[in-house]
Protein backbone atom coordinates (compact mmCIF):
# COMPACT_ATOMS: atom_id res chain seq x y z
CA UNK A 1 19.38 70.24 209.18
CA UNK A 2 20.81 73.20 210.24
CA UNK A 3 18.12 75.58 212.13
CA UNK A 4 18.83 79.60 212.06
CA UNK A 5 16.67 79.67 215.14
CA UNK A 6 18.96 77.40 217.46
CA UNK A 7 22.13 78.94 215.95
CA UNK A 8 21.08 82.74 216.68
CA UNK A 9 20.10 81.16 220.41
CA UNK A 10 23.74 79.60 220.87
CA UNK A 11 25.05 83.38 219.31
CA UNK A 12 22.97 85.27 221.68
CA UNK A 13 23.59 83.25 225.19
CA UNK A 14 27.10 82.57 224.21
CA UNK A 15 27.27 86.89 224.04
CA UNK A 16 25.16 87.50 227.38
CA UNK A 17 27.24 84.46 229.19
CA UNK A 18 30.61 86.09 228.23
CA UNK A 19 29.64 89.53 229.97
CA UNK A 20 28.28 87.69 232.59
CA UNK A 21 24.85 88.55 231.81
CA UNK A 22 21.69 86.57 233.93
CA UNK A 23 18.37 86.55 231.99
CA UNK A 24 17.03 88.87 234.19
CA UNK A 25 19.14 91.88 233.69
CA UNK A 26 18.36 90.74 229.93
CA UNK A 27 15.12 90.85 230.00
CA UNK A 28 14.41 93.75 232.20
CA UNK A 29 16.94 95.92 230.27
CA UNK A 30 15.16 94.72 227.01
CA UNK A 31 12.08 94.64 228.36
CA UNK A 32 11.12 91.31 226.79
CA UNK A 33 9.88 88.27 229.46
CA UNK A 34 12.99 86.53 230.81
CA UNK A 35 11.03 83.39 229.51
CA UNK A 36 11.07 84.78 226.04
CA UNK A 37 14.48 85.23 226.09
CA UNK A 38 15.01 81.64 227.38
CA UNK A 39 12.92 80.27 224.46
CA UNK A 40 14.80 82.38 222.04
CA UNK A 41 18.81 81.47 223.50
CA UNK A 42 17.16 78.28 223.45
CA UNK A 43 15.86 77.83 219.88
CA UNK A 44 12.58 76.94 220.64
CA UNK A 45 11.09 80.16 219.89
CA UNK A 46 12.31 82.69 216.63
CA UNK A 47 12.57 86.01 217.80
CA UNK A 48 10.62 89.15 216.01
CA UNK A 49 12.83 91.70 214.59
CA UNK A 50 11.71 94.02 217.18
CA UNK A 51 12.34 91.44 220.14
CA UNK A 52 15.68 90.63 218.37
CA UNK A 53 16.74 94.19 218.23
CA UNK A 54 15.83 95.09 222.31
CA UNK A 55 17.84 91.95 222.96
CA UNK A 56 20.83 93.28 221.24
CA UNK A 57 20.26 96.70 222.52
CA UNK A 58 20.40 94.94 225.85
CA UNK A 59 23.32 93.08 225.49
CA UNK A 60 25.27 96.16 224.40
CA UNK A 61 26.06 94.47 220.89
CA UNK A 62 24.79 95.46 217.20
CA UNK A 63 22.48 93.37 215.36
CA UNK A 64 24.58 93.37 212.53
CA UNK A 65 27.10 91.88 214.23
CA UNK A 66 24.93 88.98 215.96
CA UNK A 67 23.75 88.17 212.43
CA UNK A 68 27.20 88.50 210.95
CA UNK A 69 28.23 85.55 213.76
CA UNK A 70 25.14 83.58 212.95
CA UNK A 71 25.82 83.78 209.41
CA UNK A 72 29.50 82.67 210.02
CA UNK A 73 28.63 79.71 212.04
CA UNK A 74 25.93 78.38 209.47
CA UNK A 75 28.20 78.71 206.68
CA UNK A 76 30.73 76.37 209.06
CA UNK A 77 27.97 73.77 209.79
CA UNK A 78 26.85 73.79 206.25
CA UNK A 79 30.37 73.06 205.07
CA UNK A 80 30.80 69.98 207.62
CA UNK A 81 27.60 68.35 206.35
CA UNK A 82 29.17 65.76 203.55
CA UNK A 83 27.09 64.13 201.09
CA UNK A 84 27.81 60.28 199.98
CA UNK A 85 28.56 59.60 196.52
CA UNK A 86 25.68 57.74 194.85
CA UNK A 87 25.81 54.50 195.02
CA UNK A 88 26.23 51.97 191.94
CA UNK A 89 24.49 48.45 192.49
CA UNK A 90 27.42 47.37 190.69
CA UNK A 91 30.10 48.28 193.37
CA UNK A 92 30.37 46.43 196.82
CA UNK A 93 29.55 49.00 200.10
CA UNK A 94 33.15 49.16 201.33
CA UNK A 95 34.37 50.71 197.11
CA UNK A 96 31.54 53.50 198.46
CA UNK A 97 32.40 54.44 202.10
CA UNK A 98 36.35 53.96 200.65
CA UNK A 99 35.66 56.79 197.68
CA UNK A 100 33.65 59.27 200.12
């Protein structure tokens, strides 16, 4: 199962990790706890709106645009999650894993 929390974490560290960014300057430019902010890049905690926006503001980026990348990367996990066929009692286990 996909989680929005862990995905906006990987979006938001992979954004203060390219500019070189520690958690510190982060937090203190966001002013939101630099443990927060660990729990959020994380996924461990979900973010306010408010918290979300004074991290963005920090980083120098626009919500909309985190969101657009966390949308974009759920739709690309969602698509590589494959359902199996159903199965019929009738067919042996290797006609199943063959059709899927």
């Amino acid at each position: 199962m996909v989680l929005v929390r862990e995905v906006l974490g990987e979006v938001l560290r992979e954004q203060r990790v390219r500019q070189g960014r520690t958690l510190r300057d982060v937090s203190k430019n966001a002013k939101v706890s630099l443990g927060y902010i660990s729990e959020v890049e994380r996924g461990v905690k979900e973010a306010s709106s408010e918290c979300l926006a004074a991290i963005c503001s920090a980083l120098g980026v626009p919500l909309s645009a985190v969101l657009d990348l966390v949308s974009q990367e759920l739709s690309r996990q969602e698509s590589a999650v494959t359902t199996l066929p159903s199965v019929d009692a009738s067919l042996d286990v290797r006609d199943v894993v063959a059709a899927a």
